[in-house]
N, C-alpha and C. Protein backbone atom coordinates (compact mmCIF):
# COMPACT_ATOMS: atom_id res chain seq x y z
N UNK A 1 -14.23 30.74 -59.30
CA UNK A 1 -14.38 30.96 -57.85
C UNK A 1 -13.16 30.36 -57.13
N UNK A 2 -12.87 31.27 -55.97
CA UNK A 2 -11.20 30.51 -55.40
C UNK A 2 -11.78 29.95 -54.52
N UNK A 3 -11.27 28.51 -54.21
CA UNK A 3 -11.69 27.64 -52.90
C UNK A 3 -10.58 28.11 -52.07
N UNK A 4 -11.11 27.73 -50.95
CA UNK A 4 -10.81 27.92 -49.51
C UNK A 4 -10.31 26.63 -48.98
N UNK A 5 -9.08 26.17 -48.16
CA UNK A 5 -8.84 25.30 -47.66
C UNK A 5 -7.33 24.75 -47.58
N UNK A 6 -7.03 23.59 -47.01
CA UNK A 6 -5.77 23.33 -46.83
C UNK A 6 -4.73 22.98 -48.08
N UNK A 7 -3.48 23.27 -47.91
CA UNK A 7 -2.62 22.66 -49.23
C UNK A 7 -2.22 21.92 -48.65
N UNK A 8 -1.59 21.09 -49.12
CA UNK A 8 -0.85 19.40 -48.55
C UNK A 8 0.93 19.91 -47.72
N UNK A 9 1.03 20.98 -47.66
CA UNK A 9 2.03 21.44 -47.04
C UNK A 9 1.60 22.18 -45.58
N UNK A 10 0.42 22.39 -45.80
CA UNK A 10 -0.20 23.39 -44.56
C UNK A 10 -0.97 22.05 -43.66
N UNK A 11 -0.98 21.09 -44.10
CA UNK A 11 -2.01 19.74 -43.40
C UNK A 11 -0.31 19.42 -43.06
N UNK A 12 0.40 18.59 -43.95
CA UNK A 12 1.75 18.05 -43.14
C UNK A 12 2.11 18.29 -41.65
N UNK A 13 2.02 20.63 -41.78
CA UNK A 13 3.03 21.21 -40.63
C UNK A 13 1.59 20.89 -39.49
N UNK A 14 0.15 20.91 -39.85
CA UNK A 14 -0.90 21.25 -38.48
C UNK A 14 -0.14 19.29 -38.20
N UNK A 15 -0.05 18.49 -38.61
CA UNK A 15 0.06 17.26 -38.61
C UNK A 15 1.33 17.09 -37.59
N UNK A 16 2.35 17.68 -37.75
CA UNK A 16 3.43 17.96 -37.14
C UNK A 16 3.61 18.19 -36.17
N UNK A 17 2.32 19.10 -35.95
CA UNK A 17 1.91 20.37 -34.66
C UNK A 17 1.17 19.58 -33.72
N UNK A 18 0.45 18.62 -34.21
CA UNK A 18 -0.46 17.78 -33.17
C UNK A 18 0.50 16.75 -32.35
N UNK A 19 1.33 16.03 -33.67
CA UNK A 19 2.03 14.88 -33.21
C UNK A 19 3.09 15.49 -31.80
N UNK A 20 3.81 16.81 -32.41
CA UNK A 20 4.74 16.81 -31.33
C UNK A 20 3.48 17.41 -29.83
N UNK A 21 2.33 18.04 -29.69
CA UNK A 21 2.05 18.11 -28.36
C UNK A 21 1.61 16.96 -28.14
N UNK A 22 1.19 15.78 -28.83
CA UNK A 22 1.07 14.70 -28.33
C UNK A 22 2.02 13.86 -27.76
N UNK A 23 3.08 14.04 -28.08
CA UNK A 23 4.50 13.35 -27.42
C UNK A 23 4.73 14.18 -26.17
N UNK A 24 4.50 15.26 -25.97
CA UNK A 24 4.74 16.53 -24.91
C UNK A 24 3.90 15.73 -23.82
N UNK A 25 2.80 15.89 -24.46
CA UNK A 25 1.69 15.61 -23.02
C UNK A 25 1.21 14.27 -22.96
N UNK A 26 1.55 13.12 -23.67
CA UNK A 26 0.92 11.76 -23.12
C UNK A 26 1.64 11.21 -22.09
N UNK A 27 3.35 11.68 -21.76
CA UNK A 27 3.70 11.01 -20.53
C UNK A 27 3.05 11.59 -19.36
N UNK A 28 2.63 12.77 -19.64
CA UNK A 28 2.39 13.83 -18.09
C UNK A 28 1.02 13.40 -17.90
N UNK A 29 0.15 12.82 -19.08
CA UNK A 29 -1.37 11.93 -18.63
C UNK A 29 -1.03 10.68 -18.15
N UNK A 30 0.05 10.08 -18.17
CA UNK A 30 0.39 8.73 -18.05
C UNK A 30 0.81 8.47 -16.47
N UNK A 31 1.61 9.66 -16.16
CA UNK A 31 2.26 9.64 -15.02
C UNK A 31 1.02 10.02 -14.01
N UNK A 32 0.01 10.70 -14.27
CA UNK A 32 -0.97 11.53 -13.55
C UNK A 32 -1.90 10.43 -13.24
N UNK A 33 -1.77 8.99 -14.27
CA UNK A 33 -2.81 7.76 -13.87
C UNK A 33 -2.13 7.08 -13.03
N UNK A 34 -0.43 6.93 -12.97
CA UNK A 34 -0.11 6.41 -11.86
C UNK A 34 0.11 6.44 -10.71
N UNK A 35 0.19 8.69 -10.68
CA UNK A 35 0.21 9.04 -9.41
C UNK A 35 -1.75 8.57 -8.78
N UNK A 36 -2.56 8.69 -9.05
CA UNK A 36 -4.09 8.45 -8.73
C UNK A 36 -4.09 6.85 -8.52
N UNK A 37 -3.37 6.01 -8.97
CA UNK A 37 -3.31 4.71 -8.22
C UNK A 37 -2.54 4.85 -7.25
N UNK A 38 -1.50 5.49 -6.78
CA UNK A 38 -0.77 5.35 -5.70
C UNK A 38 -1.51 6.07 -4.85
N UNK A 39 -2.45 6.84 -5.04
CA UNK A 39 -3.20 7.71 -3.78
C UNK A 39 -4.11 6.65 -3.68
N UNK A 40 -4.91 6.08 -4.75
CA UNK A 40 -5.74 4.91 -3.81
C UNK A 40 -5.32 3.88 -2.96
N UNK A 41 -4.00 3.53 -3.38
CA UNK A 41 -3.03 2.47 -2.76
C UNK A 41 -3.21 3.20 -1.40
N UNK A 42 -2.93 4.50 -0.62
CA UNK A 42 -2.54 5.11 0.23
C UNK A 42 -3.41 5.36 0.55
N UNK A 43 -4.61 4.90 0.14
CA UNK A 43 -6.00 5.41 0.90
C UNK A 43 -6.52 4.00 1.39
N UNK A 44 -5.98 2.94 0.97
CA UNK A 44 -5.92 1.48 1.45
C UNK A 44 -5.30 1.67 2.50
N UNK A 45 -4.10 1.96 2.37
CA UNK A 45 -3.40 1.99 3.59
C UNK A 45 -3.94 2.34 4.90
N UNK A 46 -4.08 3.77 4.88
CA UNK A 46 -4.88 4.79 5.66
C UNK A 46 -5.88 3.89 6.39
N UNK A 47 -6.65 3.12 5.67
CA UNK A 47 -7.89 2.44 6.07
C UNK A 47 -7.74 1.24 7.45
N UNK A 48 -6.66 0.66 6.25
CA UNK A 48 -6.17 -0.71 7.50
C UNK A 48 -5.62 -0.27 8.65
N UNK A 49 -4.87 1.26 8.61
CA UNK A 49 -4.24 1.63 9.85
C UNK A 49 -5.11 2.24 10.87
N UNK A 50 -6.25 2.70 10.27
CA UNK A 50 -7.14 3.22 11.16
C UNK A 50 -7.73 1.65 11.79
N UNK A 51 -8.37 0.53 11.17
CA UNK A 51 -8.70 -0.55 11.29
C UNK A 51 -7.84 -1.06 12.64
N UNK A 52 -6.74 -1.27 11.87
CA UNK A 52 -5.78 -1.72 13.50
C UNK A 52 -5.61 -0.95 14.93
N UNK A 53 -6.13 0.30 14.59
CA UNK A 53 -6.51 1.44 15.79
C UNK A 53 -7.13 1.32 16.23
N UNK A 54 -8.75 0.98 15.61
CA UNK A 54 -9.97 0.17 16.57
C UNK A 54 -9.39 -1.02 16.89
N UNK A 55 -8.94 -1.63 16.33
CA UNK A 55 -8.52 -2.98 16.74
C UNK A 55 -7.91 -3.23 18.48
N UNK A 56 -6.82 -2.38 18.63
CA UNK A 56 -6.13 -2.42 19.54
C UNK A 56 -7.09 -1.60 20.80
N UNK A 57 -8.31 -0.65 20.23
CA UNK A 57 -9.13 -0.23 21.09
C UNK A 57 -10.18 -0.99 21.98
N UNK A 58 -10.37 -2.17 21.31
CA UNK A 58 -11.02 -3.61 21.48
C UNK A 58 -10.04 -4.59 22.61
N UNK A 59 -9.02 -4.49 22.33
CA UNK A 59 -8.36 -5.71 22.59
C UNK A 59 -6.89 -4.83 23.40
N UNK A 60 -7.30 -4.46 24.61
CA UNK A 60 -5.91 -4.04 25.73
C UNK A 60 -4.80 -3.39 24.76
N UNK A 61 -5.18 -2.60 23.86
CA UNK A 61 -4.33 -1.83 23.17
C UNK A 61 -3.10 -1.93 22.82
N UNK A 62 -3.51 -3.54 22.89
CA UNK A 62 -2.34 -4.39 21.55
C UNK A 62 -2.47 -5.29 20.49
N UNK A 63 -1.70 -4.93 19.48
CA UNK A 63 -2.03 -5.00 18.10
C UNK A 63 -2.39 -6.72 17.85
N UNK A 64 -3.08 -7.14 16.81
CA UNK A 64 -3.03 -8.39 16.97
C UNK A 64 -2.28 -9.35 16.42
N UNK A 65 -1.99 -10.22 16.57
CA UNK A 65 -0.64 -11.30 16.34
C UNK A 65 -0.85 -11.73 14.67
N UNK A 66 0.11 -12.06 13.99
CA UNK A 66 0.27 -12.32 12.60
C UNK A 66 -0.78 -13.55 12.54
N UNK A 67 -0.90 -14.89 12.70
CA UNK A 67 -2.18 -15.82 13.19
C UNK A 67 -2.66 -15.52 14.19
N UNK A 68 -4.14 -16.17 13.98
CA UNK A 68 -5.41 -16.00 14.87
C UNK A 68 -5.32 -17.52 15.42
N UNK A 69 -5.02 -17.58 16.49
CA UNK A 69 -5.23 -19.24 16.91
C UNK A 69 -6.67 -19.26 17.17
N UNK A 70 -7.16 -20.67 17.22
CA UNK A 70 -8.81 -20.86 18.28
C UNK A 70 -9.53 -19.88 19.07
N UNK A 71 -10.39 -19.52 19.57
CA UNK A 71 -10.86 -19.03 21.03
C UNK A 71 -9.84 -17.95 21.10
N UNK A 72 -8.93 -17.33 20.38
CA UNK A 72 -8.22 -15.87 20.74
C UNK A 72 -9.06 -14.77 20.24
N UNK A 73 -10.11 -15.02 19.94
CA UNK A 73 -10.97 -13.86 19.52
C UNK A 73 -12.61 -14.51 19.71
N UNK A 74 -13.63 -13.84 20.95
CA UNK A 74 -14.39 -14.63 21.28
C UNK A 74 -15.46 -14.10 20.29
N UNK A 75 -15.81 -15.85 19.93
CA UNK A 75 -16.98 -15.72 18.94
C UNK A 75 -16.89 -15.84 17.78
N UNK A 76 -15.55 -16.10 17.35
CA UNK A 76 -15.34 -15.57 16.09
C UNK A 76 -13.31 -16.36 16.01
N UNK A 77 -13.29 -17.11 14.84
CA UNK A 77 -11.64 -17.36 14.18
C UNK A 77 -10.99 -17.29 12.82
N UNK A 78 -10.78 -16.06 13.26
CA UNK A 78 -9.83 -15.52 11.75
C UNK A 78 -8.82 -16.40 11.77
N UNK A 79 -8.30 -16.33 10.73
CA UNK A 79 -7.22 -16.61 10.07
C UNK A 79 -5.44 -16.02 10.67
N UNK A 80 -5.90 -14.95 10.00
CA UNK A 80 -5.10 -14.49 10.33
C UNK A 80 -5.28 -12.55 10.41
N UNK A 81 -4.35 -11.60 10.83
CA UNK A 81 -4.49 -10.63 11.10
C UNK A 81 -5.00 -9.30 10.27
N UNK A 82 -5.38 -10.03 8.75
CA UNK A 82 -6.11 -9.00 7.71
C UNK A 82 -7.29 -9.53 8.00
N UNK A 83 -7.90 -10.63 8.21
CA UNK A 83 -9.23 -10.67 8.39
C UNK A 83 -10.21 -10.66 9.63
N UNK A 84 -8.81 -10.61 10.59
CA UNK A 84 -9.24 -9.92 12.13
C UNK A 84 -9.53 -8.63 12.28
N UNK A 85 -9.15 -7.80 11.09
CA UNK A 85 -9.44 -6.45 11.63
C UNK A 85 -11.03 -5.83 10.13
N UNK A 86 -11.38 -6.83 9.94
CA UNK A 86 -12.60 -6.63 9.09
C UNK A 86 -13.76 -6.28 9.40
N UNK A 87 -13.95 -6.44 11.04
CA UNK A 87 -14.81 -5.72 11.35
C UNK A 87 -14.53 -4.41 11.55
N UNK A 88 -13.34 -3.83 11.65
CA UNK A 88 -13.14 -2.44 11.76
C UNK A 88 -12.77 -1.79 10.20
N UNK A 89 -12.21 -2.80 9.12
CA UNK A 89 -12.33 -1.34 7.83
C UNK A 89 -13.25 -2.17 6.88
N UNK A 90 -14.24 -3.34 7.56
CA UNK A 90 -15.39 -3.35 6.51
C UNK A 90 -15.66 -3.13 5.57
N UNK A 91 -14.49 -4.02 4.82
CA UNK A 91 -14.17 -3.99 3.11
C UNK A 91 -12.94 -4.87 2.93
N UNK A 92 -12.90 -5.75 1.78
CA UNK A 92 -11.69 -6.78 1.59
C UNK A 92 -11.24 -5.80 0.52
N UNK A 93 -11.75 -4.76 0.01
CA UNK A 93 -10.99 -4.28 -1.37
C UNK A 93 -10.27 -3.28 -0.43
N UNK A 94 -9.94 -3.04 0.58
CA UNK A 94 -9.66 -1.98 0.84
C UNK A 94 -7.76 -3.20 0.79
N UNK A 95 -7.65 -4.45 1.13
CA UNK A 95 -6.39 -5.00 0.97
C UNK A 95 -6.05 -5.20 -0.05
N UNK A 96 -6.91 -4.74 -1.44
CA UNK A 96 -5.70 -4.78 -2.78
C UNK A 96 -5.37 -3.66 -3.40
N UNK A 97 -4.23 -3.54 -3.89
CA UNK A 97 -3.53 -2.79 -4.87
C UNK A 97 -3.88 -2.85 -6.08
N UNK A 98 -4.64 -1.88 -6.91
CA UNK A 98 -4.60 -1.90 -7.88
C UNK A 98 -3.15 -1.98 -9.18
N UNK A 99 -2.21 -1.73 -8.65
CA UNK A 99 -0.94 -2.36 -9.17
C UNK A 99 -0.77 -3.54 -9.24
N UNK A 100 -1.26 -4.03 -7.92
CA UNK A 100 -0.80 -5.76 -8.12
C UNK A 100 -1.59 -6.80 -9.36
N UNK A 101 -1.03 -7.46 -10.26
CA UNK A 101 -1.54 -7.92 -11.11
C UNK A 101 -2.65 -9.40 -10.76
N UNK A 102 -1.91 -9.91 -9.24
CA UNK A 102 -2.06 -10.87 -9.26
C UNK A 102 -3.77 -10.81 -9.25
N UNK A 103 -4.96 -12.26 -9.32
CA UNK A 103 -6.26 -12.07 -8.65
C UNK A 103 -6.64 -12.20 -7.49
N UNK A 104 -7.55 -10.98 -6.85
CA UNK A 104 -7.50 -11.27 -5.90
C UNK A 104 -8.59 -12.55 -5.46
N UNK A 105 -8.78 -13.00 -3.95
CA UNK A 105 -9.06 -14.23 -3.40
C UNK A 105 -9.93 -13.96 -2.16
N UNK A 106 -10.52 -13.88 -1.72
CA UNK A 106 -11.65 -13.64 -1.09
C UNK A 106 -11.70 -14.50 0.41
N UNK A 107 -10.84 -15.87 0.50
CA UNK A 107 -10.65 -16.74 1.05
C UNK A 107 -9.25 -16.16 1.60
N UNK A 108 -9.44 -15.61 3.04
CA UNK A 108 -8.36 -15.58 3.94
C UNK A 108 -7.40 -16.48 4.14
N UNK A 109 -7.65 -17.45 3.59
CA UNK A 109 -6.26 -18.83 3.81
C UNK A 109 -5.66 -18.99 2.65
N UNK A 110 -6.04 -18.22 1.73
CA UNK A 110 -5.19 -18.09 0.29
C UNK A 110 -4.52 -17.19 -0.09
N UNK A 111 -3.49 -17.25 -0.79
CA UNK A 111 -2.48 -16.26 -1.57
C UNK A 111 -3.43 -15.21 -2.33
N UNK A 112 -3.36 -13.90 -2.20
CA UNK A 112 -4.01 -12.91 -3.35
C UNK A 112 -5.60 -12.32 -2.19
N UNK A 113 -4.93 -12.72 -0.79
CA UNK A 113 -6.56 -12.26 0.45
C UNK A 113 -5.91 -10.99 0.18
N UNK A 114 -4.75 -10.42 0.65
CA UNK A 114 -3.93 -9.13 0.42
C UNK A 114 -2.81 -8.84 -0.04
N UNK A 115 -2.81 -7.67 -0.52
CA UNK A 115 -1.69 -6.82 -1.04
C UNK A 115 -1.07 -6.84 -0.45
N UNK A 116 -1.35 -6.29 0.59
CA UNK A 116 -0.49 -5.44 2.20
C UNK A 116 0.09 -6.52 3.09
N UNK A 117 1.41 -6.33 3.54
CA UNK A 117 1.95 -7.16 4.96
C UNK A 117 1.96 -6.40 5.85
N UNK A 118 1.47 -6.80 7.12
CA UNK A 118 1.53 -6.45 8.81
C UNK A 118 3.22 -6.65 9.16
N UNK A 119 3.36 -5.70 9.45
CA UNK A 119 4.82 -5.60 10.60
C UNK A 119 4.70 -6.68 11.38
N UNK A 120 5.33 -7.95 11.87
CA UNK A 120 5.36 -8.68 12.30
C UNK A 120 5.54 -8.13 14.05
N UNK A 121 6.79 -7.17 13.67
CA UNK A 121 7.16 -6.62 15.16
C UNK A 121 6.45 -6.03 15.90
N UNK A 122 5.32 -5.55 15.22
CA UNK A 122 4.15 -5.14 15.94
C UNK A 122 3.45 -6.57 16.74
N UNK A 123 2.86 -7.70 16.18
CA UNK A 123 2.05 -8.35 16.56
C UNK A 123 2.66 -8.62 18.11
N UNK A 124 1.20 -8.34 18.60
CA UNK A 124 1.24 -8.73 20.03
C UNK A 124 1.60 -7.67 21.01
N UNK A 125 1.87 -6.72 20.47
CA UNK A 125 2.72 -5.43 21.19
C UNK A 125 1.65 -4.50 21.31
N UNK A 126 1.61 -3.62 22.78
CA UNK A 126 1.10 -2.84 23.03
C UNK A 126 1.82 -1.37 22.71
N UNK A 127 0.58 -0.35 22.49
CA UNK A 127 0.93 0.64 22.11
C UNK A 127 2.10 1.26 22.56
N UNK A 128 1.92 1.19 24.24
CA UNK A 128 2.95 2.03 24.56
C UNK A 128 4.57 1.49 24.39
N UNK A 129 4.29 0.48 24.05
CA UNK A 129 5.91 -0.01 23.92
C UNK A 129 6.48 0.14 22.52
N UNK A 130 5.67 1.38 21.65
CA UNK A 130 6.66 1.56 20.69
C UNK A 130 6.81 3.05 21.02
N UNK A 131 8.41 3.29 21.00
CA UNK A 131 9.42 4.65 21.11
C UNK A 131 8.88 5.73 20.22
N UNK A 132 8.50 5.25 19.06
CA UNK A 132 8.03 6.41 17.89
C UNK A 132 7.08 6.13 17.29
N UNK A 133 5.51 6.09 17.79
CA UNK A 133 4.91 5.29 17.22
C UNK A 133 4.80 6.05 15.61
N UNK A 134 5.28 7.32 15.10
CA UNK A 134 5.42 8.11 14.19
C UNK A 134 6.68 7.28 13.14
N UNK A 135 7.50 6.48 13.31
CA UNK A 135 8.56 6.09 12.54
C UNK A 135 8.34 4.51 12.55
N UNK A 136 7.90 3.91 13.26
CA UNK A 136 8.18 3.11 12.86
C UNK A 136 6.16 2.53 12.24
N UNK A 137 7.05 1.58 10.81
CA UNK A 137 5.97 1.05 9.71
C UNK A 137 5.00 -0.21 10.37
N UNK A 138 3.86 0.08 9.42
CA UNK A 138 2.68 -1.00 10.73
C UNK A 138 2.15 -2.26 9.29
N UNK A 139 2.24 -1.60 7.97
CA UNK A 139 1.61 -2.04 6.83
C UNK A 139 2.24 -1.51 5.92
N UNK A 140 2.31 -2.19 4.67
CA UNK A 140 2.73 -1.64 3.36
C UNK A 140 3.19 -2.36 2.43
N UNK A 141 3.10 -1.59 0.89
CA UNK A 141 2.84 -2.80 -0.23
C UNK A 141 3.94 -3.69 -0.17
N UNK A 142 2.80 -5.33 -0.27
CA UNK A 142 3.68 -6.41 -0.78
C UNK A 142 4.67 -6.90 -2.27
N UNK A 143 5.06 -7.77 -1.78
CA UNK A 143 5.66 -7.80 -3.52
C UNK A 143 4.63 -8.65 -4.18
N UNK A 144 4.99 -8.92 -5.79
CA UNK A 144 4.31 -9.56 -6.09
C UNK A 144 3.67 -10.78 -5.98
N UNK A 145 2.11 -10.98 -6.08
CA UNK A 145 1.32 -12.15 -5.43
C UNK A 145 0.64 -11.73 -4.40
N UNK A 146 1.37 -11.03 -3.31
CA UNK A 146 0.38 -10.53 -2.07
C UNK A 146 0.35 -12.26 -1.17
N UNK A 147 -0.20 -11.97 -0.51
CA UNK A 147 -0.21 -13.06 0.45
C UNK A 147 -1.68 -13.95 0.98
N UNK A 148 -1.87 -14.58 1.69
CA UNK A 148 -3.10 -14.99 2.61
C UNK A 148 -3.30 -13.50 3.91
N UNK A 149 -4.16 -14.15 4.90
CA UNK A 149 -4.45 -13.42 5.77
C UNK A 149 -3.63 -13.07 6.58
N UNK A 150 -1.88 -14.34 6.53
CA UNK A 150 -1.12 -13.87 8.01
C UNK A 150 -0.32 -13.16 7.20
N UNK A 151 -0.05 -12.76 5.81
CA UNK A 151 0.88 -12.51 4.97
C UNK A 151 1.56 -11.09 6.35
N UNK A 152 2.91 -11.13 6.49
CA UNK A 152 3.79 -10.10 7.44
C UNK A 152 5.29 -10.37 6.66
N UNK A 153 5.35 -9.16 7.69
CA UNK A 153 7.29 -9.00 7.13
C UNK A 153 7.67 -8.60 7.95
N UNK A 154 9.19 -8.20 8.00
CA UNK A 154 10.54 -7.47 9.24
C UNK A 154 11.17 -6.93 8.45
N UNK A 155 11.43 -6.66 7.27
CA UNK A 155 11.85 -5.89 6.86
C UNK A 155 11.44 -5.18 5.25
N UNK A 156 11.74 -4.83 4.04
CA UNK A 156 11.08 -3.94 3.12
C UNK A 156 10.67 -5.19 2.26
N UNK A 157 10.17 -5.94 1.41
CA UNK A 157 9.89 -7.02 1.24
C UNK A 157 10.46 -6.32 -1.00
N UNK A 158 9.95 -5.65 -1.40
CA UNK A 158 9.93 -5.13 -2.72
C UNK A 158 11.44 -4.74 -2.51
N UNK A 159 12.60 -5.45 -3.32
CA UNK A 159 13.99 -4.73 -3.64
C UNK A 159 14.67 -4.48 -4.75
N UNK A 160 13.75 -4.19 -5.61
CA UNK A 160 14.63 -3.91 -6.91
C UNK A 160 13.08 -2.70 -7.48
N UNK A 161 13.46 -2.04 -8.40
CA UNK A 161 12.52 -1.40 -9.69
C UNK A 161 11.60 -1.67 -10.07
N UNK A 162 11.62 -2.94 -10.38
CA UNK A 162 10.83 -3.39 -11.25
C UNK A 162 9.72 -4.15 -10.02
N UNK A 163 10.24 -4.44 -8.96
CA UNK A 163 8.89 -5.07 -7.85
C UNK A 163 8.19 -4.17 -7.22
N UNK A 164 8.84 -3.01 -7.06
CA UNK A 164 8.15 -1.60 -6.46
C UNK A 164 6.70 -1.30 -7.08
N UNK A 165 6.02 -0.99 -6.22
CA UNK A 165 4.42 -0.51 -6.94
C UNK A 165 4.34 0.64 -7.81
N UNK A 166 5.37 1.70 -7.38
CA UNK A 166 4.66 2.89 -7.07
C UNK A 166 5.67 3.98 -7.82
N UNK A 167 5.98 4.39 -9.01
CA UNK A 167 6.72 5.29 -9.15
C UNK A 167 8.68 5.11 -8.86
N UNK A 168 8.84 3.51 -8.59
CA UNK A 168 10.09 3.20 -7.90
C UNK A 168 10.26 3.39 -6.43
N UNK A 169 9.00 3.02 -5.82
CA UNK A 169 8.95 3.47 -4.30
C UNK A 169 7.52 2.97 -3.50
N UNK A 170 7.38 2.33 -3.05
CA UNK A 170 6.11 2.09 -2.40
C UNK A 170 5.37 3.05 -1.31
N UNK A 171 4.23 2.36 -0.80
CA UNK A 171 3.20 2.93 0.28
C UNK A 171 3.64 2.28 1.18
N UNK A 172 3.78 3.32 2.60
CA UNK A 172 3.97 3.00 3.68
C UNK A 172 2.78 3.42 5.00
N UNK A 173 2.68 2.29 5.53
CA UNK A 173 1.68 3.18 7.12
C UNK A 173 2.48 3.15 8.11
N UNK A 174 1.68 3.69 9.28
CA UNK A 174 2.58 3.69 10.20
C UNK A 174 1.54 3.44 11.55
N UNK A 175 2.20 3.27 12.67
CA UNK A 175 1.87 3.54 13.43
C UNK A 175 0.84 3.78 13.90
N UNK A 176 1.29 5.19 13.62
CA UNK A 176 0.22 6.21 14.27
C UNK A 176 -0.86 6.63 13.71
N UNK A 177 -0.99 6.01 12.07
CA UNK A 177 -1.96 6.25 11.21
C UNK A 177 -1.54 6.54 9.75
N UNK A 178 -0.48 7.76 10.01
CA UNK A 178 -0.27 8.20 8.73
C UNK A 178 0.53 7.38 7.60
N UNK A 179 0.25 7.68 6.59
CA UNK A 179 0.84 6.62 5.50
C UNK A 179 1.49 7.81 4.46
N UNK A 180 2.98 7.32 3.96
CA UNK A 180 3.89 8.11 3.23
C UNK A 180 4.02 7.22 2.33
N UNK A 181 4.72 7.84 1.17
CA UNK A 181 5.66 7.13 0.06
C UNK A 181 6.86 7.26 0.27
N UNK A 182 7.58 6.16 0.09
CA UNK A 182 9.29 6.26 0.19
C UNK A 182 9.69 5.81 -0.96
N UNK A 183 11.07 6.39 -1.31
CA UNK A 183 11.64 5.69 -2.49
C UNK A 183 11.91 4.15 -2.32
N UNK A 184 12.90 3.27 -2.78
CA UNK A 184 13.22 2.07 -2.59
C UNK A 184 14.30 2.06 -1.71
N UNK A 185 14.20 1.49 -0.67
CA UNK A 185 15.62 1.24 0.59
C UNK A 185 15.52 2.33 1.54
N UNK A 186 14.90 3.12 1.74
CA UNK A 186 14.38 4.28 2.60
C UNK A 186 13.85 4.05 4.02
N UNK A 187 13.30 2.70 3.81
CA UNK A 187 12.26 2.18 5.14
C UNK A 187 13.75 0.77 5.40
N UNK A 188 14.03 1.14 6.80
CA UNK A 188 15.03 0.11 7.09
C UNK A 188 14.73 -0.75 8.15
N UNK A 189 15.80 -1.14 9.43
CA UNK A 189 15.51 -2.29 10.16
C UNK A 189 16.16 -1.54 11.33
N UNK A 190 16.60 -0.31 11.78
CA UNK A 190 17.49 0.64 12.73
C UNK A 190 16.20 0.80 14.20
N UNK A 191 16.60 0.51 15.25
CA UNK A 191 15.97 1.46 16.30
C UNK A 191 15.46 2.76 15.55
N UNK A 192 14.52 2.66 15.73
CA UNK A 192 13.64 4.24 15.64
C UNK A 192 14.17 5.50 16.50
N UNK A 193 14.72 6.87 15.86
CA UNK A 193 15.05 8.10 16.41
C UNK A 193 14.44 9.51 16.00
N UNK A 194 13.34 8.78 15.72
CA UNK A 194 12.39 10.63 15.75
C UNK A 194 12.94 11.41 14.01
N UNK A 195 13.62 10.45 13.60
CA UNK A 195 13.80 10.69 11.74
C UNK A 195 13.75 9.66 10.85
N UNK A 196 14.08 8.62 11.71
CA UNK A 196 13.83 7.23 10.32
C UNK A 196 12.80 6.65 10.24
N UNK A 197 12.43 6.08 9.01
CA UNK A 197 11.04 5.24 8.63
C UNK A 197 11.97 3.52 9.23
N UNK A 198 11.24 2.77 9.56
CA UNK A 198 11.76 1.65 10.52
C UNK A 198 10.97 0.58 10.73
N UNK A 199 11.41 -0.89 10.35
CA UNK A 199 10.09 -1.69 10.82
C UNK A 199 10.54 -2.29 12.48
N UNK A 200 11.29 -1.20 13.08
CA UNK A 200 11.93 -1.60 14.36
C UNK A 200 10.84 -0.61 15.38
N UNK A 201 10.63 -1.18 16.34
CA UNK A 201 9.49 -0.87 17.19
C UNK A 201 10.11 0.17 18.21
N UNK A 202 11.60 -0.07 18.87
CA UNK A 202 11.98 0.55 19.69
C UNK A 202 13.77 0.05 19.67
């Protein structure tokens, strides 16, 4: 009776055949897990920027200051300006990055409360006194460690490859709400003109 089945030359080439679509397609699954963290990163974003929108809807429609002193918020003393706006995105996970390695901290006066830094140049500023509220940046990923509650910046804080979150490029918000990805050095320190990403207000 003739058996049926593989010769050790016909197993080698199917062997061959698997390995190379496996080299084909594990970067394009690899890359597809990091693009889906950067959309949650950007759905963090999204969150806090809407957050600071009620925020400023509360409070004479200006943003609130990097510290919370005493009695500047009645009833109630944050820390600082991620945990002032908690009653509006009602969630602390919504301030970490799943990129960031560090743990996070639960305690607003500690390193690892957030991912994200507040535009400094914002604090205290009312809406209408920014030129573009479309260009210029309100939030976006920290470098590594993340910060406490006043954690802010003035300018891109991640400057090399290897500190970037995101594909060689971080999450940005803005303004006006919307949140983009930029490559690295993209988001600068220029007066805002209706084309640049900017942590300059006007």
């Amino acid at each position: 009776m003739r058996r049926c089945g593989f010769t050790l030359l016909q197993a080698l080439f199917m062997l061959t055949i698997v390995m190379i679509l496996a080299a084909i397609l594990f970067p394009f699954f690899g890359r597809s897990r990091v693009e889906g963290v950067r959309s949650v990163c950007a759905s963090n974003l999204k969150q806090i920027a809407v957050g600071l929108k009620q925020y400023i809807g509360d409070y004479n429609e200006t943003f609130p200051p990097v510290s919370i002193k005493k009695m500047e918020i009645e009833n109630n003393t944050p820390f600082g300006w991620a945990d002032a706006t908690q009653p509006y995105t009602k969630s602390v996970q919504v301030l970490q990055c799943d990129k960031e390695p560090t743990e996070p901290n639960s305690d607003p006066t500690q390193i690892g409360y957030t991912d994200y830094w507040y535009n400094a140049n914002c604090a205290r500023q009312a809406e209408k006194n920014f030129t573009y509220v479309s260009n210029t940046v309100i939030s976006g990923d920290g470098a590594i460690g993340g910060g406490d509650a006043r954690y802010s910046a003035t300018r891109e804080v991640n400057t090399t490859a290897e500190t970037s979150r995101h594909l060689g490029g971080n999450n940005f918000a803005f303004v006006d709400g919307h949140v983009k990805w930029f490559k690295l050095g993209k988001v600068g320190t220029a007066p805002p003109d209706g084309t640049n990403a900017t942590f300059a207000i006007k």
